[in-house]
PDB file of N, CA and C in Angstrom:
ATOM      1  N   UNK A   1      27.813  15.193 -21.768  1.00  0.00           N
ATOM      2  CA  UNK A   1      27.074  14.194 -22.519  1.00  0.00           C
ATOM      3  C   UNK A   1      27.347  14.390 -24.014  1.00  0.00           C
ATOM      4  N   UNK A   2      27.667  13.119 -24.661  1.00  0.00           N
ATOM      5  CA  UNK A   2      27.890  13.450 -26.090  1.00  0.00           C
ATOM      6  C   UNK A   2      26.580  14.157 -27.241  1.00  0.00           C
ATOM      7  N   UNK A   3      26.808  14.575 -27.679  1.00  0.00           N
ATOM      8  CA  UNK A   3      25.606  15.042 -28.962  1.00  0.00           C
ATOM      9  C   UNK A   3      25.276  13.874 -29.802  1.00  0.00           C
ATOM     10  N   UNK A   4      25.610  13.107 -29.902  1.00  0.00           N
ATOM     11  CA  UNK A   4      25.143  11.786 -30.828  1.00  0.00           C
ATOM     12  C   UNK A   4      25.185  10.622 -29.652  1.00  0.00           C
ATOM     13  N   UNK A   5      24.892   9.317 -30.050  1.00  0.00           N
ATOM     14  CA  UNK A   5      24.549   8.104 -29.042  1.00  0.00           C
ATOM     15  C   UNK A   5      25.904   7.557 -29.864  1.00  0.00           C
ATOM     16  N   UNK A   6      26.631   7.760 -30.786  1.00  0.00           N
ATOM     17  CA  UNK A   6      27.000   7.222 -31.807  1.00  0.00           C
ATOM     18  C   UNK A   6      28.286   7.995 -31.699  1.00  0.00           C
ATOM     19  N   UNK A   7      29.805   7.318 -31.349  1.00  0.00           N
ATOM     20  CA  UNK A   7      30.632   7.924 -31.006  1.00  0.00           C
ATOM     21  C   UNK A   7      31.304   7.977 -33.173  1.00  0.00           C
ATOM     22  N   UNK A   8      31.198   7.209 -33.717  1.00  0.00           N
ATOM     23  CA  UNK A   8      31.400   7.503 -35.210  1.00  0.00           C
ATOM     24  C   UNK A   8      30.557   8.792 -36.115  1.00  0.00           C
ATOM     25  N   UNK A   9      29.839   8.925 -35.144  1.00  0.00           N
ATOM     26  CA  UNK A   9      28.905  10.482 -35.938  1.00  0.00           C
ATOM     27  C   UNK A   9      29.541  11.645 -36.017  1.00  0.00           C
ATOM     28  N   UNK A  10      29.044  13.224 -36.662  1.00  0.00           N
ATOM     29  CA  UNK A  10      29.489  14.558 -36.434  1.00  0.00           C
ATOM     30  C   UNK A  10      30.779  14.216 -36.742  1.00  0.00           C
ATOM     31  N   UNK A  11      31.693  15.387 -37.105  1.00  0.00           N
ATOM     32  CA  UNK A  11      32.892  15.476 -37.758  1.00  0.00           C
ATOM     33  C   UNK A  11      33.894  14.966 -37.199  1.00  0.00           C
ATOM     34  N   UNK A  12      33.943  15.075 -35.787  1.00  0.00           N
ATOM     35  CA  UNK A  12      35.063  14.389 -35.217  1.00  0.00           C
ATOM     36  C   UNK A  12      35.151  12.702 -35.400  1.00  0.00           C
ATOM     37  N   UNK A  13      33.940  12.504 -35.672  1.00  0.00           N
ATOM     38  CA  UNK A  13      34.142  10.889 -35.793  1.00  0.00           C
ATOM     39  C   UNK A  13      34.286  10.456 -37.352  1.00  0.00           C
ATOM     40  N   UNK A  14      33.693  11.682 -37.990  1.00  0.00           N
ATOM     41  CA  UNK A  14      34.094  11.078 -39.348  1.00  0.00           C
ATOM     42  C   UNK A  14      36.023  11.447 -39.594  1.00  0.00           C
ATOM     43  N   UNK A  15      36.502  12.630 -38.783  1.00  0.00           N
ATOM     44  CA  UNK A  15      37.311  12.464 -39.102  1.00  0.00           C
ATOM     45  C   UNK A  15      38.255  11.343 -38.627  1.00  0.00           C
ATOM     46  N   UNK A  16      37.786  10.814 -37.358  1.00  0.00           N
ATOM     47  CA  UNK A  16      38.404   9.837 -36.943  1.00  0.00           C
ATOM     48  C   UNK A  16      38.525   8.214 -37.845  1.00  0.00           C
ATOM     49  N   UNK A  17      37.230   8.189 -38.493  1.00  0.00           N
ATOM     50  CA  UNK A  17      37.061   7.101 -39.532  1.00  0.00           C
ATOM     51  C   UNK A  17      38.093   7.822 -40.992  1.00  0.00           C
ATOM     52  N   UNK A  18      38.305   8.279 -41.477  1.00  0.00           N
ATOM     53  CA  UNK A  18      39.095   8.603 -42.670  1.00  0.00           C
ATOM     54  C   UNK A  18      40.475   8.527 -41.915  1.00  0.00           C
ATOM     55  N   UNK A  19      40.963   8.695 -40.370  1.00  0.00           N
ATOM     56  CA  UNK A  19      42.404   8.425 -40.532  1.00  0.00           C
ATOM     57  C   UNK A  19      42.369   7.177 -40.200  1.00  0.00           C
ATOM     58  N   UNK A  20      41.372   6.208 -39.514  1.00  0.00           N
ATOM     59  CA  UNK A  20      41.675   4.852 -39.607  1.00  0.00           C
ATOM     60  C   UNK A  20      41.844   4.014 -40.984  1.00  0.00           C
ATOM     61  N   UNK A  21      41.164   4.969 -42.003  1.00  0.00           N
ATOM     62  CA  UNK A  21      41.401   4.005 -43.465  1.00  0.00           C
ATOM     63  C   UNK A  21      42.098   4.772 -44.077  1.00  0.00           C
ATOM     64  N   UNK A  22      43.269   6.075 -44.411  1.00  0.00           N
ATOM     65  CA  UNK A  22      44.144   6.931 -44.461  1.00  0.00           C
ATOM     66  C   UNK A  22      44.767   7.263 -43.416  1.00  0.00           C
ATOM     67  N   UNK A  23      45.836   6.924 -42.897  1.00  0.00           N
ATOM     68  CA  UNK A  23      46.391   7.226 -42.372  1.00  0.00           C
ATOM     69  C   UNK A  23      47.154   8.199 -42.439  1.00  0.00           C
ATOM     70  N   UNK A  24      47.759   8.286 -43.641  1.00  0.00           N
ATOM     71  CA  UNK A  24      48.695   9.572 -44.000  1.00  0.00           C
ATOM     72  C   UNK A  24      47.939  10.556 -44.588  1.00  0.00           C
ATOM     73  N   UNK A  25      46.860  10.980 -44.375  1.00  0.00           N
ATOM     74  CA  UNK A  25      45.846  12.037 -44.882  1.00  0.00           C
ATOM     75  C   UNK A  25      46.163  12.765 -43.969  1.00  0.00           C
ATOM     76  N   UNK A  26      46.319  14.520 -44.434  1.00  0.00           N
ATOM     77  CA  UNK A  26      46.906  15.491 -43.737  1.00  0.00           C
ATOM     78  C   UNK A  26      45.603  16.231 -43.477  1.00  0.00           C
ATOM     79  N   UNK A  27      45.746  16.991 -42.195  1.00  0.00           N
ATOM     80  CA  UNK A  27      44.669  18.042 -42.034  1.00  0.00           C
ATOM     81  C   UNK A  27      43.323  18.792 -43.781  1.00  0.00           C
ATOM     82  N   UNK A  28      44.975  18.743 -44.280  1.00  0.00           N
ATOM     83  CA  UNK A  28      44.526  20.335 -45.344  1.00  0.00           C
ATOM     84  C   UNK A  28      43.566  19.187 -45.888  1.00  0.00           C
ATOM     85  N   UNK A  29      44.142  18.110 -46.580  1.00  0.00           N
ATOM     86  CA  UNK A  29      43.490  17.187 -47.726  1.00  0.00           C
ATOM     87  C   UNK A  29      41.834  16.432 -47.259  1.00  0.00           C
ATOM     88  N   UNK A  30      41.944  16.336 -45.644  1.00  0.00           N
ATOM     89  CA  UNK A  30      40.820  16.065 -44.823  1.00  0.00           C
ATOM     90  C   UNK A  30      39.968  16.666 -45.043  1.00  0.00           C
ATOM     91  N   UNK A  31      39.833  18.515 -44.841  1.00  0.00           N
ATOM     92  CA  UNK A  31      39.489  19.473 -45.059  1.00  0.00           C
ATOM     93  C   UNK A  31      38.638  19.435 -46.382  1.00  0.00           C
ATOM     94  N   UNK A  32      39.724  19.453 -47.470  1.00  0.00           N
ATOM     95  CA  UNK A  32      39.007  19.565 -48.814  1.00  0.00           C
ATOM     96  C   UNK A  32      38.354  18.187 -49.007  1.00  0.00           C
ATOM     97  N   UNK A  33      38.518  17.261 -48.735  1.00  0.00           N
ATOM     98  CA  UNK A  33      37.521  16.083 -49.134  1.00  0.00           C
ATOM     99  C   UNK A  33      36.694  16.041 -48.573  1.00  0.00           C
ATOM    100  N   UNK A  34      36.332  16.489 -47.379  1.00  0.00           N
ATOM    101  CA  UNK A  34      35.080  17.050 -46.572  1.00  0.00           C
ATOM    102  C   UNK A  34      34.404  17.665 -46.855  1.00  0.00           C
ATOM    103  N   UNK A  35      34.685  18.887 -47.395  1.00  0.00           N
ATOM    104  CA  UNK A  35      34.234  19.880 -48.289  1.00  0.00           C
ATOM    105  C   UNK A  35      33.630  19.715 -49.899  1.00  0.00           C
ATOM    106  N   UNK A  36      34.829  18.479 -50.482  1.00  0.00           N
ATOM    107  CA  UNK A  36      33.917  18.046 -51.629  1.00  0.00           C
ATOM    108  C   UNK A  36      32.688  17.606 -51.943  1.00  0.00           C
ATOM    109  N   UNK A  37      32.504  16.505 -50.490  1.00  0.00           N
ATOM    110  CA  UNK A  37      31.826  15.602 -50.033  1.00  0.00           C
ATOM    111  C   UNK A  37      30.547  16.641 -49.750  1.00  0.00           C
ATOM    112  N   UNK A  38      30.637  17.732 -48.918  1.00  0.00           N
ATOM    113  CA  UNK A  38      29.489  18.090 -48.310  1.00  0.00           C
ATOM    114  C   UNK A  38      28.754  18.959 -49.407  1.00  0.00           C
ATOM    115  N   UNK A  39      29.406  19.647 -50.387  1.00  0.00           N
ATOM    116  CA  UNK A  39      28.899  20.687 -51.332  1.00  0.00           C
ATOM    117  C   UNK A  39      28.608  19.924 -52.557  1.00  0.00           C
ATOM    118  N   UNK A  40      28.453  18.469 -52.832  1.00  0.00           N
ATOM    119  CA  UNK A  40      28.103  18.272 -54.153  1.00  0.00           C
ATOM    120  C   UNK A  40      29.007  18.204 -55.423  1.00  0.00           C
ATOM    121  N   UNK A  41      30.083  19.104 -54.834  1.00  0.00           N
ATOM    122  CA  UNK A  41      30.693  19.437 -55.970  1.00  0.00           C
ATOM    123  C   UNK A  41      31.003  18.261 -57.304  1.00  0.00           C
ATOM    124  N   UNK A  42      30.838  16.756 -57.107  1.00  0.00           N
ATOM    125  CA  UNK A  42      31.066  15.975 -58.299  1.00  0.00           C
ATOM    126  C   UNK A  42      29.962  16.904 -59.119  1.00  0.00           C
ATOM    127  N   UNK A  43      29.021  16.334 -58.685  1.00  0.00           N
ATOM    128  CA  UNK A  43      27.945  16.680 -59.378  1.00  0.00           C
ATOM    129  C   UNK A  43      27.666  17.912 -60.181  1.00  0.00           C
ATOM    130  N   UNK A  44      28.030  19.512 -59.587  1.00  0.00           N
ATOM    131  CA  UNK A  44      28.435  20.714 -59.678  1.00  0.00           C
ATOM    132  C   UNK A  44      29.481  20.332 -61.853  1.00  0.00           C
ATOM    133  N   UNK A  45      30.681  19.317 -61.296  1.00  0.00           N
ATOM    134  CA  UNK A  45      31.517  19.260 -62.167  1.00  0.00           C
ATOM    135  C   UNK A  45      30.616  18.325 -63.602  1.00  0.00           C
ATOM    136  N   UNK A  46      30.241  17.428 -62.914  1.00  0.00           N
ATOM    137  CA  UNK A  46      29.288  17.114 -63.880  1.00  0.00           C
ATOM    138  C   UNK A  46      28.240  17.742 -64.858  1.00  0.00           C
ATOM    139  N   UNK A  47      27.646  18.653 -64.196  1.00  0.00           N
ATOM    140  CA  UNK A  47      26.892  19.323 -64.754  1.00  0.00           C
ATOM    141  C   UNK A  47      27.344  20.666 -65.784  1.00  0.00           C
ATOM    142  N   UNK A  48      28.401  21.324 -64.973  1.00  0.00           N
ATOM    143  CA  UNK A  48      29.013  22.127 -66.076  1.00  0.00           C
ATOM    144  C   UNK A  48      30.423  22.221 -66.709  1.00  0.00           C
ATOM    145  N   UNK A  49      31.369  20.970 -66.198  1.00  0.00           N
ATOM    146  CA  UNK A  49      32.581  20.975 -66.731  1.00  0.00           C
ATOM    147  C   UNK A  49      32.028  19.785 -68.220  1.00  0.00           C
ATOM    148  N   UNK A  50      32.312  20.234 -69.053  1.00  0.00           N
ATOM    149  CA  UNK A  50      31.730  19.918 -70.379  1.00  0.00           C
ATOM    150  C   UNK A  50      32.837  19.443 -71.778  1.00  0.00           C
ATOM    151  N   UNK A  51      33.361  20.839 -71.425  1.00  0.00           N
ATOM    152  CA  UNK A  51      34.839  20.574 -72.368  1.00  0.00           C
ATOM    153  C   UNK A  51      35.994  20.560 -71.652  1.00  0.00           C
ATOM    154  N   UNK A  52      36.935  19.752 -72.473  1.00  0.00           N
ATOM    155  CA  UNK A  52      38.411  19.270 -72.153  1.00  0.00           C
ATOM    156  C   UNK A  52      39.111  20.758 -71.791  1.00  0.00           C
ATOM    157  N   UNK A  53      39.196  21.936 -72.223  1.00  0.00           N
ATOM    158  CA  UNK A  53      39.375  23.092 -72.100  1.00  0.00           C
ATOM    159  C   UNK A  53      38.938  23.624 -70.212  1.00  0.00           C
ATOM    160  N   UNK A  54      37.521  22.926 -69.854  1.00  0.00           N
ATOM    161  CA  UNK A  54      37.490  23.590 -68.783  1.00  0.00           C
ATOM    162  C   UNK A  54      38.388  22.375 -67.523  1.00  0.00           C
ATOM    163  N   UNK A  55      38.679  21.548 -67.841  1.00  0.00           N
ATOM    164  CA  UNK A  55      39.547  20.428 -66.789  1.00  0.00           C
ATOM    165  C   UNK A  55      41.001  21.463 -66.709  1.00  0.00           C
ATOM    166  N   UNK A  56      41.562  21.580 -68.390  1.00  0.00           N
ATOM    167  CA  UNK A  56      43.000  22.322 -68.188  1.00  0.00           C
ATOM    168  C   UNK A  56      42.897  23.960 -67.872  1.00  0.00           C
ATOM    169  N   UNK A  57      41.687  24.418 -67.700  1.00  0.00           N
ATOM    170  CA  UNK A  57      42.366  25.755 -66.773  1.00  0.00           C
ATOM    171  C   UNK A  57      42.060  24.907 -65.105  1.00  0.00           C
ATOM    172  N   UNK A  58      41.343  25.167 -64.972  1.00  0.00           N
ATOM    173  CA  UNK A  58      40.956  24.375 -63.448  1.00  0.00           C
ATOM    174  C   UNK A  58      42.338  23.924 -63.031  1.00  0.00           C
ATOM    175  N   UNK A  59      43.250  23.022 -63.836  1.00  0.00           N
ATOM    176  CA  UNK A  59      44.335  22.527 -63.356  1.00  0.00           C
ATOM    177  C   UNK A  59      45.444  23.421 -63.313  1.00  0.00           C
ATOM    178  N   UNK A  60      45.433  24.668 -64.376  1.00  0.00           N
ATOM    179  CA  UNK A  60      46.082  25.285 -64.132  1.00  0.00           C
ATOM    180  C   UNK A  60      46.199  26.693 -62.824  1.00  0.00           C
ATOM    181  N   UNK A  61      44.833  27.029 -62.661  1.00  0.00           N
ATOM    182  CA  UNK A  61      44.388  27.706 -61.900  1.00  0.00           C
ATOM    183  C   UNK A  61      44.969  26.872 -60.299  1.00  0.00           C
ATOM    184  N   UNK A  62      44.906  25.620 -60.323  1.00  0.00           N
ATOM    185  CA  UNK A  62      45.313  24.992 -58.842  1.00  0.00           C
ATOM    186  C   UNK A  62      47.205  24.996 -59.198  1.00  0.00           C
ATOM    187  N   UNK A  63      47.813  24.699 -60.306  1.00  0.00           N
ATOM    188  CA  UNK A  63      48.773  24.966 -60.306  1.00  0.00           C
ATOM    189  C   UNK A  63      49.383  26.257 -60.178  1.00  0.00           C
ATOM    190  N   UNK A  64      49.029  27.477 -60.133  1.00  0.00           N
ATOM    191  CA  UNK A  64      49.285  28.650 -60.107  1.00  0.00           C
ATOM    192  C   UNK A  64      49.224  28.941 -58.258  1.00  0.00           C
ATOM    193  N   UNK A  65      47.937  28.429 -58.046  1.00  0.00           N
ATOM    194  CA  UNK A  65      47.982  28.851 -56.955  1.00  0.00           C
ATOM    195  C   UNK A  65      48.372  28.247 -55.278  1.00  0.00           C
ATOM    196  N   UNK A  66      49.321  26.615 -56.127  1.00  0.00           N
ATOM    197  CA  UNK A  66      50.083  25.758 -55.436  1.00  0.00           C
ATOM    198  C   UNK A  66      51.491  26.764 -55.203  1.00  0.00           C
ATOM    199  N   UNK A  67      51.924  27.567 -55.789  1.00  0.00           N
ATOM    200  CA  UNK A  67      53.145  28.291 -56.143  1.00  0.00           C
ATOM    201  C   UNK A  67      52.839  29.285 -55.275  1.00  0.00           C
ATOM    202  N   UNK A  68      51.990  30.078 -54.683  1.00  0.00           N
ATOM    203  CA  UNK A  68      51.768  31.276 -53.668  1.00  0.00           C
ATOM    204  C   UNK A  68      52.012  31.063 -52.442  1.00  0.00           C
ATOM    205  N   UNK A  69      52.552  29.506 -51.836  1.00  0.00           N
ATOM    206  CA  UNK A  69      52.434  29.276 -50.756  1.00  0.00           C
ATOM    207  C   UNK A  69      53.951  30.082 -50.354  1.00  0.00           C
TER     208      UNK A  69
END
């Protein structure tokens, strides 16, 4: 028996709704937008990314650690 009445509910169905409107969305990127989504994090950035200074480490910090793969 399913856990919801609602076959679009719980993760499998949301992930099933993000590849019907993305199609080319990969596991990893699923993952992290899921994750953005569930922790707040705009908001998180809102609240303490403040200066232009904290966007360019952040970017550099993901660029550094795009290179470890």
């Amino acid at each position: 028996m399913p856990a919801t009445n609602d076959i679009n509910e719980g993760a499998l169905g949301s992930f099933r709704v993000q590849m019907r409107m993305k199609p080319q969305l990969t596991m990893t990127n699923y993952n992290a937008l899921a994750m953005f989504e569930h922790n707040n994090t705009q908001n998180f950035m809102d609240a303490l990314f403040t200066e232009p200074g904290d966007f360019r480490f952040l970017r550099g910090q993901a660029h550094a650690y795009k290179g470890k793969d």
